[in-house]
N, C-alpha and C. Protein backbone atom coordinates (compact mmCIF):
# COMPACT_ATOMS: atom_id res chain seq x y z
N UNK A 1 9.81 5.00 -20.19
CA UNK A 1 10.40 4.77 -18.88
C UNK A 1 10.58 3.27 -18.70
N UNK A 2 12.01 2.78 -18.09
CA UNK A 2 11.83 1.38 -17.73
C UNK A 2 11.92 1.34 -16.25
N UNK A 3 11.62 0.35 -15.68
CA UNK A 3 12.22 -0.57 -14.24
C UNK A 3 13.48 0.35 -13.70
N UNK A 4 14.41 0.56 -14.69
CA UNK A 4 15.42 1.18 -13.81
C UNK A 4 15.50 2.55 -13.23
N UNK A 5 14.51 3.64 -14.16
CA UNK A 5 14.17 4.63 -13.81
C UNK A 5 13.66 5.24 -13.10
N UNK A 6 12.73 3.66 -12.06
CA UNK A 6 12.09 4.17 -10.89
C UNK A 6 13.31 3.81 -9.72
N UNK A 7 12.85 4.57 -8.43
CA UNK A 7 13.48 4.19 -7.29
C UNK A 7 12.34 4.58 -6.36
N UNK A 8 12.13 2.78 -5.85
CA UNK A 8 11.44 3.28 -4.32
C UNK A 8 12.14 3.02 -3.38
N UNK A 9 11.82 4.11 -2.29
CA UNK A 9 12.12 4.28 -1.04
C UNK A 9 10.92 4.53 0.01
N UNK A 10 11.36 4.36 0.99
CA UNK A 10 10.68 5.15 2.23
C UNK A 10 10.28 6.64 2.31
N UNK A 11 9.03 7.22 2.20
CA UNK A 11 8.77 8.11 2.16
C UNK A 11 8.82 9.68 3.10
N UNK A 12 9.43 10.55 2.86
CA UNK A 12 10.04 11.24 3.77
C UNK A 12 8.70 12.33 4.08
N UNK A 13 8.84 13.45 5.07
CA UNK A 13 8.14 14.85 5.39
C UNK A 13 7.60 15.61 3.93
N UNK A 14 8.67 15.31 3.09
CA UNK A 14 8.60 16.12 1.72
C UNK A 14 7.99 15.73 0.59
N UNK A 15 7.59 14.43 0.75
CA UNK A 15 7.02 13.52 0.30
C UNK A 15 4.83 13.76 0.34
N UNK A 16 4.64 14.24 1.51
CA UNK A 16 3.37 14.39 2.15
C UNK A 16 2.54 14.27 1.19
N UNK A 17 2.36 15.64 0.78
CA UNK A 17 1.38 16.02 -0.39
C UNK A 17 1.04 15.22 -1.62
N UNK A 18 2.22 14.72 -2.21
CA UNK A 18 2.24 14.29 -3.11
C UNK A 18 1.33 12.38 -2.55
N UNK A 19 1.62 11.81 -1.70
CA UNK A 19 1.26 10.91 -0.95
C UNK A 19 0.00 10.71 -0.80
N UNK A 20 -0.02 12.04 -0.15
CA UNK A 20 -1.82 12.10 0.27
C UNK A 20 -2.84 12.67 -1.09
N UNK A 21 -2.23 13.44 -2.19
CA UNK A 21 -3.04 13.35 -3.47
C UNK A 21 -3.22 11.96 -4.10
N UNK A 22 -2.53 11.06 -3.74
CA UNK A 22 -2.28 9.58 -4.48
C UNK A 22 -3.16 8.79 -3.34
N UNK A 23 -3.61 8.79 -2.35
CA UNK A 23 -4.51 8.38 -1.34
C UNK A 23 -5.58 8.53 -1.69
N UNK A 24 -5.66 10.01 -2.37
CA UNK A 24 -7.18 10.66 -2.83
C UNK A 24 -7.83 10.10 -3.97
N UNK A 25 -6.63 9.81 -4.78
CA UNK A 25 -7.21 9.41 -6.17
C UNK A 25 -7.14 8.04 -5.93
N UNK A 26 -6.87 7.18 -4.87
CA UNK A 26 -7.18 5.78 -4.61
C UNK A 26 -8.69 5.82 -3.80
N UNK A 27 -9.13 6.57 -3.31
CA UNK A 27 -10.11 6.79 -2.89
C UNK A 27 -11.58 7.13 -3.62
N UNK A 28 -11.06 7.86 -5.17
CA UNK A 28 -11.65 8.04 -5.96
C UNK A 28 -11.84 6.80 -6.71
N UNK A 29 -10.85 6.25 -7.19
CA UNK A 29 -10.86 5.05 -8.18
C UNK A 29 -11.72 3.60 -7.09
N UNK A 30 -11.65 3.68 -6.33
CA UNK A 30 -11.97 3.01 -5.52
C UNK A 30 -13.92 2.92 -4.98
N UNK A 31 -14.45 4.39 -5.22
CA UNK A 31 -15.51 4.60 -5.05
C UNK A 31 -15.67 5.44 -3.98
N UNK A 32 -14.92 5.61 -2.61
CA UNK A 32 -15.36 5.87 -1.26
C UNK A 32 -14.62 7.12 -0.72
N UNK A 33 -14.47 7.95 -1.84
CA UNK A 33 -14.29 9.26 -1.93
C UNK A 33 -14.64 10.10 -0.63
N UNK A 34 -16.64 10.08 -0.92
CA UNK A 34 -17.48 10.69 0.20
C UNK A 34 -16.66 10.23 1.44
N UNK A 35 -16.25 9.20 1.49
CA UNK A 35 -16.01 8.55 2.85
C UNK A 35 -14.35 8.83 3.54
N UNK A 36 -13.13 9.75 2.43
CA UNK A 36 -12.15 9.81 3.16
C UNK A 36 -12.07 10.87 3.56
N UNK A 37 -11.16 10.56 5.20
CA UNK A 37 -11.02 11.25 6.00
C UNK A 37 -9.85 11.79 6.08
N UNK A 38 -8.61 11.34 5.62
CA UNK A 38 -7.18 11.61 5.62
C UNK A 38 -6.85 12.97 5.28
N UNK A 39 -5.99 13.46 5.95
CA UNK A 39 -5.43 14.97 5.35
C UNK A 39 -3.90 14.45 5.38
N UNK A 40 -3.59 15.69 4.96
CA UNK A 40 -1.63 15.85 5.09
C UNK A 40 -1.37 16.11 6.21
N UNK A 41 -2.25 16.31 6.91
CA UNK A 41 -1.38 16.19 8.80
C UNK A 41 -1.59 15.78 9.03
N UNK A 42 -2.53 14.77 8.92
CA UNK A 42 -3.08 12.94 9.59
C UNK A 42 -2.02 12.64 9.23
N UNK A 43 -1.19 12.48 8.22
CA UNK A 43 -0.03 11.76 7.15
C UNK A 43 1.14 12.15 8.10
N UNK A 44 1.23 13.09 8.26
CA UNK A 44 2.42 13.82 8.76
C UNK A 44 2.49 13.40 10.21
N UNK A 45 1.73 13.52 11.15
CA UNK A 45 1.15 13.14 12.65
C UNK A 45 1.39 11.84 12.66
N UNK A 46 0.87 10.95 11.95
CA UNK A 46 0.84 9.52 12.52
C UNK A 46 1.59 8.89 11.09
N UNK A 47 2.69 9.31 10.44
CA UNK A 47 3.33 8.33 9.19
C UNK A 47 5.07 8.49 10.09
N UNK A 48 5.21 9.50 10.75
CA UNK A 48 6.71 9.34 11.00
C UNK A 48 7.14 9.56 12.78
N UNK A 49 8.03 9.34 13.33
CA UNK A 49 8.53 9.15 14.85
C UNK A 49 9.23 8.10 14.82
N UNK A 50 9.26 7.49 16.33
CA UNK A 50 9.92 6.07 16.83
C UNK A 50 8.97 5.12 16.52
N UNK A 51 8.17 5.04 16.26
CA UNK A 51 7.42 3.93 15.62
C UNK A 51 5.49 3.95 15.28
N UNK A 52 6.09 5.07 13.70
CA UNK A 52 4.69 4.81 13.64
C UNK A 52 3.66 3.44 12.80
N UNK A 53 2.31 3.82 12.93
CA UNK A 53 1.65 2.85 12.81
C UNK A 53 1.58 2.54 11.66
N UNK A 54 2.05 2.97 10.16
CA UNK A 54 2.14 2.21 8.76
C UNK A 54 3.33 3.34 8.24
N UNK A 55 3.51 2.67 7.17
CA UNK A 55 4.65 3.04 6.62
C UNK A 55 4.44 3.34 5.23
N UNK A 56 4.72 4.03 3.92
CA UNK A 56 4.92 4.32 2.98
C UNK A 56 6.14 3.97 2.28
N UNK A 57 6.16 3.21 0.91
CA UNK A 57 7.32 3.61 0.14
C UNK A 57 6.57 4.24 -1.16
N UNK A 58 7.56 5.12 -1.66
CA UNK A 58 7.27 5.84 -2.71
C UNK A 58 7.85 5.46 -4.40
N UNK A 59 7.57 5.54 -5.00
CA UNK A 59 7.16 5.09 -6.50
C UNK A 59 8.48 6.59 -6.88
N UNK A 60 9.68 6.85 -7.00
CA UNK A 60 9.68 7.85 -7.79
C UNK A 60 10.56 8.23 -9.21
N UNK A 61 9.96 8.80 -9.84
CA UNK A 61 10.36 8.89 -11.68
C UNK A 61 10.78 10.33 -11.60
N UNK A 62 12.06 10.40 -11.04
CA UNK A 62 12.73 12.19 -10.73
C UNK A 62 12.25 12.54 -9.79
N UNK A 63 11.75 13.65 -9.98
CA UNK A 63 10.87 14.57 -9.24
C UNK A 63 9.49 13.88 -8.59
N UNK A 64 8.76 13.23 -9.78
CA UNK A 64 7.87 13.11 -9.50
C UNK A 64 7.76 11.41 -8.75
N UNK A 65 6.08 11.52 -7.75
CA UNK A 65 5.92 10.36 -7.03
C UNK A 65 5.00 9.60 -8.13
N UNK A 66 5.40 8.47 -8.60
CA UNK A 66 4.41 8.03 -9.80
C UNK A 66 3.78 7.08 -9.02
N UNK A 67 4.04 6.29 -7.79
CA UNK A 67 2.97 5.17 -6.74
C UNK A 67 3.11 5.13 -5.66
N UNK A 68 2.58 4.57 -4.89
CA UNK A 68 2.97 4.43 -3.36
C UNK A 68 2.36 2.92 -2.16
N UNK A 69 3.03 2.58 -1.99
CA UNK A 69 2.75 1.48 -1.57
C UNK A 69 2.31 1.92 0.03
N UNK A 70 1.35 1.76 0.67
CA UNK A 70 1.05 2.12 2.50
C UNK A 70 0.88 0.44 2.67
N UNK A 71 1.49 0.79 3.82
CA UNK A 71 1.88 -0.96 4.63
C UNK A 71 1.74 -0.36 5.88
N UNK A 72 1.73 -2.06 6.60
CA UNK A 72 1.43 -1.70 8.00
C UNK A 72 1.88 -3.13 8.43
N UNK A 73 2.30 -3.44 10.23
CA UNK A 73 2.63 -4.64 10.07
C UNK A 73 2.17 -5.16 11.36
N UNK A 74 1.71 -6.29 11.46
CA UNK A 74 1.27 -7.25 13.01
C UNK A 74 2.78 -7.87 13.37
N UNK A 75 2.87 -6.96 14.64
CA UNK A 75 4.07 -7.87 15.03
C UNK A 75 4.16 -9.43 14.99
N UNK A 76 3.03 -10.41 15.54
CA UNK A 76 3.78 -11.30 15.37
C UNK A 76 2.26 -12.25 15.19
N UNK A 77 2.04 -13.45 14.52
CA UNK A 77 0.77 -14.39 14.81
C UNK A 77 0.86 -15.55 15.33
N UNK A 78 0.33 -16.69 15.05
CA UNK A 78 0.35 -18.19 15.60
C UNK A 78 1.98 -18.73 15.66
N UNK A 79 2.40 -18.00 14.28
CA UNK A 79 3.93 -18.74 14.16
C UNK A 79 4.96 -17.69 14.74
N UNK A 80 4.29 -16.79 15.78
CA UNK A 80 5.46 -15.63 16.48
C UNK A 80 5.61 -14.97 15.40
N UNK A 81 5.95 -15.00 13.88
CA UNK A 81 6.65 -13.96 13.39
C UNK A 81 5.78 -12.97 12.69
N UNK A 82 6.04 -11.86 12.38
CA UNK A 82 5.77 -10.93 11.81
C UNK A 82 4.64 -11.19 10.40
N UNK A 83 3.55 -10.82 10.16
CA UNK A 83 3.04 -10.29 8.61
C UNK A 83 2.96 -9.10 8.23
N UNK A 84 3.09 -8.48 7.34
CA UNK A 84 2.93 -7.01 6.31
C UNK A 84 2.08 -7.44 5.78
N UNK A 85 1.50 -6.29 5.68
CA UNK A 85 0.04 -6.22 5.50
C UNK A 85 0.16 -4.57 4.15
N UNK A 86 0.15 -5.24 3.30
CA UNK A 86 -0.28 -4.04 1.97
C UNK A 86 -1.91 -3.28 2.29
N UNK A 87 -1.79 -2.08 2.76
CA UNK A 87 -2.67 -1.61 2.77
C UNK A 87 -3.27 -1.30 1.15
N UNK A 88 -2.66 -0.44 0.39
CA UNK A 88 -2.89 0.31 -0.59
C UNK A 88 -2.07 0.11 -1.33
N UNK A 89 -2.28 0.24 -2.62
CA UNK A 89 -1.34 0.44 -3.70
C UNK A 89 -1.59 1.28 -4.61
N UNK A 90 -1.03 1.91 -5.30
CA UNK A 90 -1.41 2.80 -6.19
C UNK A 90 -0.64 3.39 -7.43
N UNK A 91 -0.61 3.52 -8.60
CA UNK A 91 -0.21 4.00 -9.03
C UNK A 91 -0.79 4.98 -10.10
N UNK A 92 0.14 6.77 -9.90
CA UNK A 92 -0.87 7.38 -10.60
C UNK A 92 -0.99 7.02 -12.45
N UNK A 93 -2.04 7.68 -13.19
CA UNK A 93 -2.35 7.22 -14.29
C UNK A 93 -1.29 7.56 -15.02
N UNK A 94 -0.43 8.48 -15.16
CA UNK A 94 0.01 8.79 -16.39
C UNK A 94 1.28 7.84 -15.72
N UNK A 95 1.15 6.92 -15.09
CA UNK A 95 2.68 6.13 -14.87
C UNK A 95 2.30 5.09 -15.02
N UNK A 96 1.06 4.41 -15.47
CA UNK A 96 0.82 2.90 -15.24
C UNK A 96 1.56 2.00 -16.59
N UNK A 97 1.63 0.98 -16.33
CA UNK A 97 1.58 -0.14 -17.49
C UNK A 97 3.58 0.23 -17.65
N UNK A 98 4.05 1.15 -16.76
CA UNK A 98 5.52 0.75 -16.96
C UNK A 98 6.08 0.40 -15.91
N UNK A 99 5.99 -0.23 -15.16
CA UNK A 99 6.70 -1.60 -13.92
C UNK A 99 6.22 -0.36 -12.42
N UNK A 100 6.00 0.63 -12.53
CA UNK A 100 5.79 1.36 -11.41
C UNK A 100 5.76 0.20 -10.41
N UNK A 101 4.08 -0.26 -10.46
CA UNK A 101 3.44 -1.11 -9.47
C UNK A 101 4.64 -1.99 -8.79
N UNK A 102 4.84 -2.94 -10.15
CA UNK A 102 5.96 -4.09 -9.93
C UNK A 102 7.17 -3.72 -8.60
N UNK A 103 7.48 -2.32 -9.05
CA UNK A 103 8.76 -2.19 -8.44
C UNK A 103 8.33 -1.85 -6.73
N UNK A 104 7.10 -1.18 -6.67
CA UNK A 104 6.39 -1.13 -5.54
C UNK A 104 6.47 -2.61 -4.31
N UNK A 105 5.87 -3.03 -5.11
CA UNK A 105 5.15 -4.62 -5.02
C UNK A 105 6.92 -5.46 -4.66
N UNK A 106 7.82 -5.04 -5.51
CA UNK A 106 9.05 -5.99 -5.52
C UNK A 106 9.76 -5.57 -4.16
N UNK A 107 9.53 -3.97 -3.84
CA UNK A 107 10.06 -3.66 -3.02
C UNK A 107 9.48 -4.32 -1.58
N UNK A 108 8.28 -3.95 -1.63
CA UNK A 108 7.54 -4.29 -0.19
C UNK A 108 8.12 -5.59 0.20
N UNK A 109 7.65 -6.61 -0.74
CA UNK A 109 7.54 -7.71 -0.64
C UNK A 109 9.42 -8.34 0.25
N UNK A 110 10.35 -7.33 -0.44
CA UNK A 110 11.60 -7.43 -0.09
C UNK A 110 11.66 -7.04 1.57
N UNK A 111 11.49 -5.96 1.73
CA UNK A 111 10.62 -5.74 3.11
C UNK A 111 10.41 -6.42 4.09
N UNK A 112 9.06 -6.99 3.85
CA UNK A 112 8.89 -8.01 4.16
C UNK A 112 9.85 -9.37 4.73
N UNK A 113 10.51 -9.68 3.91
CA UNK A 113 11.29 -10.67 4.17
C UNK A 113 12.52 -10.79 4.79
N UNK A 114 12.56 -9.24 4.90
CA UNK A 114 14.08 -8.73 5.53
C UNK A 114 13.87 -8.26 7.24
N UNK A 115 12.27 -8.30 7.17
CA UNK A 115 11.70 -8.31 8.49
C UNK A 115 11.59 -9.63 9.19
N UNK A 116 11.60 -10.95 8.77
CA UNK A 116 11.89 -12.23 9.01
C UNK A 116 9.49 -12.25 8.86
N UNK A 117 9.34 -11.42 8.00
CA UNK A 117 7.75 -11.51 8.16
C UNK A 117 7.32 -12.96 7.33
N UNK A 118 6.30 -13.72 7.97
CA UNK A 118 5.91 -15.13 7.53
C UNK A 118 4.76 -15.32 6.18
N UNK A 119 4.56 -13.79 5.72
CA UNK A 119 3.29 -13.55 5.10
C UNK A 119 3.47 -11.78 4.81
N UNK A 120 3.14 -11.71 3.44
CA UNK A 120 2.71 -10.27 3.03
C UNK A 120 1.32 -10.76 2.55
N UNK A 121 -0.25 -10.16 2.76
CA UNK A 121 -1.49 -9.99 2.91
C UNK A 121 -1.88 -8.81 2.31
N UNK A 122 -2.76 -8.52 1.81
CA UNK A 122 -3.60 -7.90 1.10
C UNK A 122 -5.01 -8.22 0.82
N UNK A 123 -5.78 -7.37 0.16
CA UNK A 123 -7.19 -7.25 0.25
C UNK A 123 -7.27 -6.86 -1.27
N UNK A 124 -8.54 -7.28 -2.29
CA UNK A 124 -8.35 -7.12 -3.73
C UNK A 124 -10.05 -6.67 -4.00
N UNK A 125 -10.85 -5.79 -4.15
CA UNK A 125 -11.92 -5.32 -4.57
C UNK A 125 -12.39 -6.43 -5.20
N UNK A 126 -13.27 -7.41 -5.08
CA UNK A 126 -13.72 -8.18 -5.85
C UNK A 126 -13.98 -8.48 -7.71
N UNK A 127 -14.34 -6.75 -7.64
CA UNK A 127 -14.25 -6.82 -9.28
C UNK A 127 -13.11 -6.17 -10.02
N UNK A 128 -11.98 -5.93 -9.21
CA UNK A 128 -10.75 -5.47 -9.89
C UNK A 128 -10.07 -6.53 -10.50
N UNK A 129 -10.20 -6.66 -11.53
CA UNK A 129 -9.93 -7.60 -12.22
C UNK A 129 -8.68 -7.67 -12.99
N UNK A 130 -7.71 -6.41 -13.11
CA UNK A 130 -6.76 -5.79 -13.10
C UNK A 130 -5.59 -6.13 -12.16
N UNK A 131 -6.19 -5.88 -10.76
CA UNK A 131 -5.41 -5.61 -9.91
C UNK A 131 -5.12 -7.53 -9.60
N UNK A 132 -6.27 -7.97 -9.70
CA UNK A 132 -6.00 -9.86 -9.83
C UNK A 132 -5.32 -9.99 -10.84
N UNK A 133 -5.19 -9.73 -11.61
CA UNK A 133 -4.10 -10.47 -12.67
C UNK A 133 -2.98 -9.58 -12.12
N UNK A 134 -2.46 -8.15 -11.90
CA UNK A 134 -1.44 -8.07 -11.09
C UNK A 134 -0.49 -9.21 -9.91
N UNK A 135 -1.58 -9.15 -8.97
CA UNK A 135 -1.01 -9.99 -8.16
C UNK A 135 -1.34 -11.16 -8.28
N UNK A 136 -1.38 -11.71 -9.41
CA UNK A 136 -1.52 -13.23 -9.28
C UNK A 136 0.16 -12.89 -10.45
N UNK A 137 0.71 -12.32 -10.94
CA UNK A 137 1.68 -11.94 -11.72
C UNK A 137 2.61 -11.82 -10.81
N UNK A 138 2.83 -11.31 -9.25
CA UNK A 138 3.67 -11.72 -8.70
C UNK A 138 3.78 -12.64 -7.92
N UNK A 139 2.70 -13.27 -7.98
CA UNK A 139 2.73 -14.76 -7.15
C UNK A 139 1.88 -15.21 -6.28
N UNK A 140 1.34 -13.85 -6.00
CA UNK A 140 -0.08 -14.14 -5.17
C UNK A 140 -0.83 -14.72 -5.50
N UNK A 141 -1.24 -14.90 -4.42
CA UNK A 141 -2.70 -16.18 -4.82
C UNK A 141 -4.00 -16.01 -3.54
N UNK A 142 -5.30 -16.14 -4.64
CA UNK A 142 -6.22 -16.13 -3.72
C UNK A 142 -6.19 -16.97 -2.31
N UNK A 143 -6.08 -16.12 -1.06
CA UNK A 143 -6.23 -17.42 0.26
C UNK A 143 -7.86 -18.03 0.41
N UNK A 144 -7.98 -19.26 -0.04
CA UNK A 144 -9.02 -19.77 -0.12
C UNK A 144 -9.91 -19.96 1.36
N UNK A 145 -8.81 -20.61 2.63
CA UNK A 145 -8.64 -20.84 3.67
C UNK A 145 -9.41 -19.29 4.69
N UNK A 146 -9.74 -18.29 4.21
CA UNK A 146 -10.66 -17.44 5.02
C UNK A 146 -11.25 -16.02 4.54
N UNK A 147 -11.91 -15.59 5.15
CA UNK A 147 -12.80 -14.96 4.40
C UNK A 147 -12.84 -13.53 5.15
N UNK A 148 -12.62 -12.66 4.03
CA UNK A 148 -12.22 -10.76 5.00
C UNK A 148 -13.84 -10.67 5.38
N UNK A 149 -14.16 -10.38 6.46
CA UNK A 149 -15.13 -9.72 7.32
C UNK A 149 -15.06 -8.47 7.48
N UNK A 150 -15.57 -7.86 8.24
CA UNK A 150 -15.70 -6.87 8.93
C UNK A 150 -17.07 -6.01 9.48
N UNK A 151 -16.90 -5.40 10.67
CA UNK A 151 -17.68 -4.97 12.09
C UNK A 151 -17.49 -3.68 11.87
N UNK A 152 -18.24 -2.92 11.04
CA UNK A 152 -18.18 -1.39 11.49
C UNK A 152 -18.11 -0.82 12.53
N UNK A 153 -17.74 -0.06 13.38
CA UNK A 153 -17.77 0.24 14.37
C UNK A 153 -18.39 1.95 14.50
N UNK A 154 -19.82 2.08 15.13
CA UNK A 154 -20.69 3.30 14.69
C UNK A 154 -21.08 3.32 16.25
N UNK A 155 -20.82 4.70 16.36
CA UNK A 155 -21.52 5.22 17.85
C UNK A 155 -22.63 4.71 18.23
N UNK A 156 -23.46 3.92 19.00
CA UNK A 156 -24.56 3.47 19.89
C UNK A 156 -25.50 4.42 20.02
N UNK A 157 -26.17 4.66 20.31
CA UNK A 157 -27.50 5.55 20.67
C UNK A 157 -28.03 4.79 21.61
């Protein structure tokens, strides 16, 4: 398979399943399996309308969905304009190591820029060491300048 054989797009109703099995096995590869909550009608409910809250493009080789990129976007920050925000990336196994990702990644990023967005952002597992040489391959670069946190948020007693 080359580069030209894939086409991503925006992911449609028909799309679901295949989406949310590729969520699962990012969830798996990822470790936090026990911990997802997503179904195909979470997907379906809150992925499409007048404006839902993240977006999908799809990875596809024919028939099949070989990646999927989930994005999401802050309307606007310090400089008013827009960032995309790469939630996920994924691509399944028997499609890797032939531009899948890339074309993912080429697409968003296009996206992005066609949104007048000031920044595409992402988050990298510390020891994916893979996925760093990925995106340092399209240009990314560690932001030295701050540091991902986060506040669980767990019912009170």
């Amino acid at each position: 398979m080359n580069a030209n054989d894939i086409h991503v797009r925006p992911f449609t109703p028909d799309d679901v399943d295949a989406v949310w099995e590729l969520m699962r096995a990012l969830a798996v590869f990822e470790g936090y399996i026990d911990a997802f909550a997503v179904t195909p009608d979470d997907i379906r409910l809150h992925g499409f309308g007048s404006a839902p809250p993240f977006g999908v493009f799809v990875a596809a080789k024919g028939e099949a969905i070989a990646g999927i990129a989930v994005h999401y976007r802050i309307p606007w920050t310090y400089d008013l304009k827009p960032v995309v925000v790469l939630k996920e990336i994924f691509v399944a196994e028997a499609f890797r190591g032939q531009g899948v990702g890339q074309a993912l990644f080429g697409h968003l990023h296009a996206h992005a820029a066609a949104t007048g967005a000031s920044a595409l952002r992402w988050t990298v597992l510390p020891d994916n060491m893979a996925a760093k040489r990925f995106y340092t391959g399209q240009g990314g670069m560690l932001d030295a300048d701050w540091e991902h946190w986060t506040l669980p948020l767990k019912t009170r007693i």
